[in-house]
PDB file of N, CA and C in Angstrom:
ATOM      1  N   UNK A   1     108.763-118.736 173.110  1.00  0.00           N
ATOM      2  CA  UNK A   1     109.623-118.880 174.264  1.00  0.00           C
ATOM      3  C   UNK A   1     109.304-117.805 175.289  1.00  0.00           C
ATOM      4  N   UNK A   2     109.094-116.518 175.050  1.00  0.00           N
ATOM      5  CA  UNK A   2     109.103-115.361 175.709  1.00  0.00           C
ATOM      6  C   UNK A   2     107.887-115.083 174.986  1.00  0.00           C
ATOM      7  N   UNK A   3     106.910-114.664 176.619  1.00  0.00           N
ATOM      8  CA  UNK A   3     105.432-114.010 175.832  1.00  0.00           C
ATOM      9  C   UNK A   3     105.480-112.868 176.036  1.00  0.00           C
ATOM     10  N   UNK A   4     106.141-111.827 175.048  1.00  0.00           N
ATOM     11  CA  UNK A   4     106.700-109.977 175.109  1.00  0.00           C
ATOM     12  C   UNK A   4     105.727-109.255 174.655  1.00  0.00           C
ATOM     13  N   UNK A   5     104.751-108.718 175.113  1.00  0.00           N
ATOM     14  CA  UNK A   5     103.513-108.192 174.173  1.00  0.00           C
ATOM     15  C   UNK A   5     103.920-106.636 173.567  1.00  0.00           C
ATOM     16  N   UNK A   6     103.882-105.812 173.108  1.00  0.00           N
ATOM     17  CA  UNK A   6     104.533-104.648 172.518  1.00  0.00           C
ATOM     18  C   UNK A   6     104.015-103.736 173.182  1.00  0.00           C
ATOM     19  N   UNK A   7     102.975-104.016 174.720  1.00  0.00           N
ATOM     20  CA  UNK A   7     103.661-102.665 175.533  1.00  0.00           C
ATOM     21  C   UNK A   7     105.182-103.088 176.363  1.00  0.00           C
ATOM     22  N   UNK A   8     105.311-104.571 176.880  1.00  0.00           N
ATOM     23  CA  UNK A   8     106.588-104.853 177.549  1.00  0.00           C
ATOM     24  C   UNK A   8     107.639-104.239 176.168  1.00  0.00           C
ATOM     25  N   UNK A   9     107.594-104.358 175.162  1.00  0.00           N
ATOM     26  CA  UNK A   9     108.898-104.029 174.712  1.00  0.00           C
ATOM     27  C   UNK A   9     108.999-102.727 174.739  1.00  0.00           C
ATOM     28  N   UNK A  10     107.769-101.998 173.849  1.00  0.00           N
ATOM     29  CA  UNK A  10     107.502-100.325 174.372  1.00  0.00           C
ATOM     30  C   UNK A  10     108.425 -99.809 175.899  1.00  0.00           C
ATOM     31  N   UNK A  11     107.904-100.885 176.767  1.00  0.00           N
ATOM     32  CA  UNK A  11     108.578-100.109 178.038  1.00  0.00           C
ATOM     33  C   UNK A  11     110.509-100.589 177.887  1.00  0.00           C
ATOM     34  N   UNK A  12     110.460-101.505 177.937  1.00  0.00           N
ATOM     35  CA  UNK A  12     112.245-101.518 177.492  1.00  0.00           C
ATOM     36  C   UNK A  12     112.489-101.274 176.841  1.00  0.00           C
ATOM     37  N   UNK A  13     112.409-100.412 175.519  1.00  0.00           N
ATOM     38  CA  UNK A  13     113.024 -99.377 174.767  1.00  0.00           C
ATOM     39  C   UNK A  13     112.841 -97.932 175.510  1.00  0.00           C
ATOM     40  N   UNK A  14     111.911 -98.023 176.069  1.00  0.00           N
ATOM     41  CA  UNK A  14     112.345 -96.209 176.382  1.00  0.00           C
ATOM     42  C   UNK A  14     112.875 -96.365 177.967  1.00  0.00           C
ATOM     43  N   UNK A  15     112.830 -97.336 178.530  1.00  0.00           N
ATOM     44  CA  UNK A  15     114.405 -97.635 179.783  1.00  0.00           C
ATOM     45  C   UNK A  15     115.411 -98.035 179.179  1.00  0.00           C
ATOM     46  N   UNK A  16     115.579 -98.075 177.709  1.00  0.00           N
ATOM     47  CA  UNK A  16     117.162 -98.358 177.331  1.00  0.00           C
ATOM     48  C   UNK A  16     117.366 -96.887 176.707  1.00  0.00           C
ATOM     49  N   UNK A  17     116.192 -96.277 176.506  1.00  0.00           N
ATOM     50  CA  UNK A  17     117.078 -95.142 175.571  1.00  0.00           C
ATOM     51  C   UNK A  17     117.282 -93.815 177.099  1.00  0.00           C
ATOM     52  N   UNK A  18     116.686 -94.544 178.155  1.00  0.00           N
ATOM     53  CA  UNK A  18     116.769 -93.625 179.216  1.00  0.00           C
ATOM     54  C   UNK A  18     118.403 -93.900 180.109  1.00  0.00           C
ATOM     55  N   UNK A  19     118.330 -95.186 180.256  1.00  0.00           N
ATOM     56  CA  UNK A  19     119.739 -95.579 180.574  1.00  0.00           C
ATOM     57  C   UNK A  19     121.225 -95.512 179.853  1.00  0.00           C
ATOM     58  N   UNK A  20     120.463 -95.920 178.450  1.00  0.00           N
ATOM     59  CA  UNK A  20     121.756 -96.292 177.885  1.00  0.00           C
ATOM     60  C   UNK A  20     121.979 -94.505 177.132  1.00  0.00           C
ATOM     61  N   UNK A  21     120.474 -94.127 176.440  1.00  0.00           N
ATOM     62  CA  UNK A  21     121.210 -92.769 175.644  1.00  0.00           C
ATOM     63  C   UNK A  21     120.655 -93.085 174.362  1.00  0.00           C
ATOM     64  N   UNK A  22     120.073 -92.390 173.198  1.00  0.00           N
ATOM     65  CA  UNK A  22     119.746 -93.010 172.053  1.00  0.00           C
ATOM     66  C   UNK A  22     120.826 -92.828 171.035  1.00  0.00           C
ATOM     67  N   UNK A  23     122.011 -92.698 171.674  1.00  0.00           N
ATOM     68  CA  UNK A  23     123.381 -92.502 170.793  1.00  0.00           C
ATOM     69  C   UNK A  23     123.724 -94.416 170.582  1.00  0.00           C
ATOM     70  N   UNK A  24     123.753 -94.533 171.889  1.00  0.00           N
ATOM     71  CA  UNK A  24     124.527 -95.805 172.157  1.00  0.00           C
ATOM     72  C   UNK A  24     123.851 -97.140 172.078  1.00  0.00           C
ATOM     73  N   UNK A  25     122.285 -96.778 172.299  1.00  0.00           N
ATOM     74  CA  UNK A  25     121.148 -98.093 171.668  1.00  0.00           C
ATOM     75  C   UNK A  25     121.203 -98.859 170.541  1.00  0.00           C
ATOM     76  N   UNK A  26     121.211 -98.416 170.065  1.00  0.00           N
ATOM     77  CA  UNK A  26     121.416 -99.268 168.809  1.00  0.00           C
ATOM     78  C   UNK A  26     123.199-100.376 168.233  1.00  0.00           C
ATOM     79  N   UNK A  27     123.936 -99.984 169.188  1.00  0.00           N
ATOM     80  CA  UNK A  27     125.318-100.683 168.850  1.00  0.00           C
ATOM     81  C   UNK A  27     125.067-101.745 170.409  1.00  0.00           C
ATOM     82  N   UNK A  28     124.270-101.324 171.736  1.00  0.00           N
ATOM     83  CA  UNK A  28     124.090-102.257 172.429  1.00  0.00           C
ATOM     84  C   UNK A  28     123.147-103.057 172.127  1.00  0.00           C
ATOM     85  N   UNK A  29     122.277-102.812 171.214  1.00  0.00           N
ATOM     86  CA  UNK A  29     120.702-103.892 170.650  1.00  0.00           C
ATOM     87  C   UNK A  29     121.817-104.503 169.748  1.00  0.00           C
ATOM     88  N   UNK A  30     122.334-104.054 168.886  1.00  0.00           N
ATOM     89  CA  UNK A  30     123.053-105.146 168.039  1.00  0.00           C
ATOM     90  C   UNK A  30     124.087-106.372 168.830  1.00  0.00           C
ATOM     91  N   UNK A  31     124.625-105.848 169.908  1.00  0.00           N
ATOM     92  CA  UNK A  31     125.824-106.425 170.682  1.00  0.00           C
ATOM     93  C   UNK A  31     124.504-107.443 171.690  1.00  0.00           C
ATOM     94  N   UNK A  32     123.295-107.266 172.214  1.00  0.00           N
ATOM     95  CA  UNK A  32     123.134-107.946 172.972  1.00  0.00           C
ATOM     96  C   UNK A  32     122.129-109.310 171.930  1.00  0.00           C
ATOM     97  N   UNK A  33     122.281-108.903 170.537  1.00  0.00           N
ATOM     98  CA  UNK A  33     121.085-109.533 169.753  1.00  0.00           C
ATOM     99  C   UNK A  33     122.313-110.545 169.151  1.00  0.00           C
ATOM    100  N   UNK A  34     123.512-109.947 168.569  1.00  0.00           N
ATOM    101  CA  UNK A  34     124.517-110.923 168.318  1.00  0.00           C
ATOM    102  C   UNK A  34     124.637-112.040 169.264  1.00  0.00           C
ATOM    103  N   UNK A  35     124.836-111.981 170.458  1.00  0.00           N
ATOM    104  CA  UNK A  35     125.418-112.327 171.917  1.00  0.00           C
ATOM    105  C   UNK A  35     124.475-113.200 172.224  1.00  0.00           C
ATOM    106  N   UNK A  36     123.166-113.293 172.005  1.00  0.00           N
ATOM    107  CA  UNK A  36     122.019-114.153 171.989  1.00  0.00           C
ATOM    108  C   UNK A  36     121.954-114.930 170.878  1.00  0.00           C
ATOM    109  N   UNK A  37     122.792-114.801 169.774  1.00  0.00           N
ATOM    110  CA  UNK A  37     122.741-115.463 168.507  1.00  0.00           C
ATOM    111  C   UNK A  37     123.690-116.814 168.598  1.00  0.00           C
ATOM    112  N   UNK A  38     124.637-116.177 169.168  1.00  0.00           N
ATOM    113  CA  UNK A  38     125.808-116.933 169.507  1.00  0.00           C
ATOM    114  C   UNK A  38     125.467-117.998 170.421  1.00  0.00           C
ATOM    115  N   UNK A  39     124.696-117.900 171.600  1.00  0.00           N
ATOM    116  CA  UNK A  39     124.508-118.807 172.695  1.00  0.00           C
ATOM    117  C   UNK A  39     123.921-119.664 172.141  1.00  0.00           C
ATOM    118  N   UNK A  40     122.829-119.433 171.433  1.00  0.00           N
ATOM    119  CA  UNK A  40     121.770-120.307 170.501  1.00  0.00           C
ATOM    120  C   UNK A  40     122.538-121.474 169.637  1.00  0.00           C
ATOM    121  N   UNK A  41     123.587-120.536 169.166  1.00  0.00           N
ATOM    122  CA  UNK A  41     124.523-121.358 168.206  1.00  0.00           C
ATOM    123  C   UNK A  41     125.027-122.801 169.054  1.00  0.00           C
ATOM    124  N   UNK A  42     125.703-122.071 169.980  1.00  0.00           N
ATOM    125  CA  UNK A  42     126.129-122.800 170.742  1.00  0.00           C
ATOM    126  C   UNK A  42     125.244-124.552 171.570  1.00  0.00           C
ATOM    127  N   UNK A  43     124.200-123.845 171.876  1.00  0.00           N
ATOM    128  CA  UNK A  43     123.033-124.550 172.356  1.00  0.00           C
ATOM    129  C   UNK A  43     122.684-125.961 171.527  1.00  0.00           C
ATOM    130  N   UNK A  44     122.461-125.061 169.998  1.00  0.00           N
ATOM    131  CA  UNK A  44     122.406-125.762 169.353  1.00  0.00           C
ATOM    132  C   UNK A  44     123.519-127.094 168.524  1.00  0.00           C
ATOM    133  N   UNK A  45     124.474-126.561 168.847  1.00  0.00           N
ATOM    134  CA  UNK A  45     125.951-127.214 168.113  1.00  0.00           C
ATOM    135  C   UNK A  45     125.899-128.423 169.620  1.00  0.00           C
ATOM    136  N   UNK A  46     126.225-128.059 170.419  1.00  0.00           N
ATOM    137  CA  UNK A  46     125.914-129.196 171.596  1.00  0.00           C
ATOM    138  C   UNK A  46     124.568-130.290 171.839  1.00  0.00           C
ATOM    139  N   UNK A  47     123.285-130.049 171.168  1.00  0.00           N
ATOM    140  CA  UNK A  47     122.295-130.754 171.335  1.00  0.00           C
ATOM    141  C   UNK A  47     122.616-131.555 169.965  1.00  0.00           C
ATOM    142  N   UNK A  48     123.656-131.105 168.716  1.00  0.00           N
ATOM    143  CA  UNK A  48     123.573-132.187 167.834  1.00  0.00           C
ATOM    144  C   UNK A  48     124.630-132.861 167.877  1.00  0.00           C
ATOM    145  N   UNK A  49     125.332-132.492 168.525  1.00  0.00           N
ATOM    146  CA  UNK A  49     126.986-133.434 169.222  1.00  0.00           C
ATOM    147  C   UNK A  49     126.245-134.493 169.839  1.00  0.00           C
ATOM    148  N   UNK A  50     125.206-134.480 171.350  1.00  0.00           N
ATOM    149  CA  UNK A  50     125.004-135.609 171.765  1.00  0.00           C
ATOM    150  C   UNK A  50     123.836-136.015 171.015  1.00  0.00           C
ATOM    151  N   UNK A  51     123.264-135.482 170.064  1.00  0.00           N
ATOM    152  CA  UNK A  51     122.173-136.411 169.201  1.00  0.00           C
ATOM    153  C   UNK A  51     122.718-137.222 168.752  1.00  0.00           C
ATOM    154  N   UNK A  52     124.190-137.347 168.019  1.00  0.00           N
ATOM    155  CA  UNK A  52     125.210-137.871 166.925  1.00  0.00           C
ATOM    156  C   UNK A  52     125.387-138.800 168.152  1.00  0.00           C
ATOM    157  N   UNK A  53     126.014-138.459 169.183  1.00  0.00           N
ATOM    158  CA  UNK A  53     126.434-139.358 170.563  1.00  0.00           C
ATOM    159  C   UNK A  53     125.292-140.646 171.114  1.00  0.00           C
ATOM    160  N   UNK A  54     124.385-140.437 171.067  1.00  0.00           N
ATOM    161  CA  UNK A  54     123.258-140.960 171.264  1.00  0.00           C
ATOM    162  C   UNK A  54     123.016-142.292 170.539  1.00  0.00           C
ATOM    163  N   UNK A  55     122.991-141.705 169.004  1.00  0.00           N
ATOM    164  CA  UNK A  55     122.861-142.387 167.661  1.00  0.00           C
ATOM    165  C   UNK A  55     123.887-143.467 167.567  1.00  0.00           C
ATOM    166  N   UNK A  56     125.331-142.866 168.117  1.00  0.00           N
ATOM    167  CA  UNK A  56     126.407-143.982 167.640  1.00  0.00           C
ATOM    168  C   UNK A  56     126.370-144.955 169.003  1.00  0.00           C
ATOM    169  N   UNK A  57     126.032-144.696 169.953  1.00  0.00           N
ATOM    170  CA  UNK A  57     125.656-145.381 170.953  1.00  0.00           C
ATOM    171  C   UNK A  57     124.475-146.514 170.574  1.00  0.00           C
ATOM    172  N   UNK A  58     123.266-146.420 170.159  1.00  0.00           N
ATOM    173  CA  UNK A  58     122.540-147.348 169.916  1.00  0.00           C
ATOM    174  C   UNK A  58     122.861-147.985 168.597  1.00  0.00           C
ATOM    175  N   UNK A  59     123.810-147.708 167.929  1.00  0.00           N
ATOM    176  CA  UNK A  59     124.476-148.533 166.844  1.00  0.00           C
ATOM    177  C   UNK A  59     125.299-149.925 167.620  1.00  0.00           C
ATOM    178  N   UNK A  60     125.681-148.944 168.169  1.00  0.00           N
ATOM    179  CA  UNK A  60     126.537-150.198 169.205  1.00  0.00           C
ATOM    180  C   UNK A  60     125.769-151.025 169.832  1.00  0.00           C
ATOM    181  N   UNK A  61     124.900-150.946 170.017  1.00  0.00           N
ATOM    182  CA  UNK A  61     124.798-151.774 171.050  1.00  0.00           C
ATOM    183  C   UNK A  61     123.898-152.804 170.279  1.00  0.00           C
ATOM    184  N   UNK A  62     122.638-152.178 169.190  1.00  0.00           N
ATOM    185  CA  UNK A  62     122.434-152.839 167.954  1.00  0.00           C
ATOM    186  C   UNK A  62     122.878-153.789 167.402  1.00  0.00           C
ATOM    187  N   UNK A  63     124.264-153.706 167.742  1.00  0.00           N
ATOM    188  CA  UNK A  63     125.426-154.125 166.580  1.00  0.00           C
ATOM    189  C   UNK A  63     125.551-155.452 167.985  1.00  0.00           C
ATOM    190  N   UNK A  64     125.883-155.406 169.090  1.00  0.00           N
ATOM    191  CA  UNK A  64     126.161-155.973 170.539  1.00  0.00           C
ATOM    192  C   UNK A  64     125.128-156.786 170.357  1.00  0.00           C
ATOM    193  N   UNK A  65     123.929-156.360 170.859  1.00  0.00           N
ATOM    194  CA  UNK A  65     122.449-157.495 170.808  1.00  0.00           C
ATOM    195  C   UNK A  65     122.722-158.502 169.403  1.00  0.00           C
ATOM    196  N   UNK A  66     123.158-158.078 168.200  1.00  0.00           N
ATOM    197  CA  UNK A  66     123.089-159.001 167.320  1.00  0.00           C
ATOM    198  C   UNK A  66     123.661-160.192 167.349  1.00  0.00           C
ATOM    199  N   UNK A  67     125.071-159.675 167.537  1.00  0.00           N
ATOM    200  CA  UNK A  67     126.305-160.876 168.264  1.00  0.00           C
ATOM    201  C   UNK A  67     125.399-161.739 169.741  1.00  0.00           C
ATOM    202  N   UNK A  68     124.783-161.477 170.642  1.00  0.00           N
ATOM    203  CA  UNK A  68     124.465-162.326 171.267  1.00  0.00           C
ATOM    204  C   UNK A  68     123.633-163.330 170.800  1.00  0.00           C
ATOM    205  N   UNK A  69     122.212-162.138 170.099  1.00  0.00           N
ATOM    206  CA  UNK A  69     121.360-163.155 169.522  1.00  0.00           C
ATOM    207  C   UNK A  69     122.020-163.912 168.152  1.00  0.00           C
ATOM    208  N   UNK A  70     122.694-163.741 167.543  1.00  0.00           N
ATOM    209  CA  UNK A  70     123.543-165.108 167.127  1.00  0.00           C
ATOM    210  C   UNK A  70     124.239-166.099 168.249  1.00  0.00           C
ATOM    211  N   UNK A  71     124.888-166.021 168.883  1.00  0.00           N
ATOM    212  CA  UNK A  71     125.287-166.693 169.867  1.00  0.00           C
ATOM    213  C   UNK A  71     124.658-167.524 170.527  1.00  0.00           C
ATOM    214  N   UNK A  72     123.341-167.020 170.478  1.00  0.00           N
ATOM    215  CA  UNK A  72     122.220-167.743 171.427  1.00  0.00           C
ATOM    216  C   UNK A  72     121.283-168.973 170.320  1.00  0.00           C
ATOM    217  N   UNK A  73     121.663-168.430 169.144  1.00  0.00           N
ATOM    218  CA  UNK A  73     120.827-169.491 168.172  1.00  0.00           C
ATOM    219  C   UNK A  73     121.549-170.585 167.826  1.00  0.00           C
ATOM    220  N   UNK A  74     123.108-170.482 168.221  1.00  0.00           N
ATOM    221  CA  UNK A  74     124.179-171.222 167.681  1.00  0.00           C
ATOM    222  C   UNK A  74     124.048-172.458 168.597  1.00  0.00           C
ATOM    223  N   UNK A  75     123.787-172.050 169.686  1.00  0.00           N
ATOM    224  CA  UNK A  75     123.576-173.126 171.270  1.00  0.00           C
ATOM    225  C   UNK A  75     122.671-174.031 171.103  1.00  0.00           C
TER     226      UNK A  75
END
């Protein structure tokens, strides 16, 4: 997803331990790594809601086309 080569991260660790402090780095890497875990979650819990949505949709209609094409053989 992200092409981060380990001088880009090299350089944002030592602008976080310059900004943030090397007291406080490590409870904001955990808080911003949780916080990214969560969205994902999220991301993910919604792409299988409308997969499921999707699925029961072409059941239906599956189910719809059948009833016609009976209907149409009955004629």
């Amino acid at each position: 997803m992200f092409d981060v080569g380990f001088f880009e991260i090299l350089i944002i660790f030592i602008v976080g331990i310059i900004l943030i402090g090397p007291e406080k780095l490590p409870e904001v890497l955990k808080y911003i790594f949780v916080t990214v875990r969560k969205i994902k979650d999220q991301f993910n819990d919604a792409k299988e809601e409308v997969s499921k949505t999707l699925n029961l949709e072409e059941a239906l209609l599956d189910e719809k086309n059948k009833e016609i094409l009976e209907d149409l053989k009955e004629r």
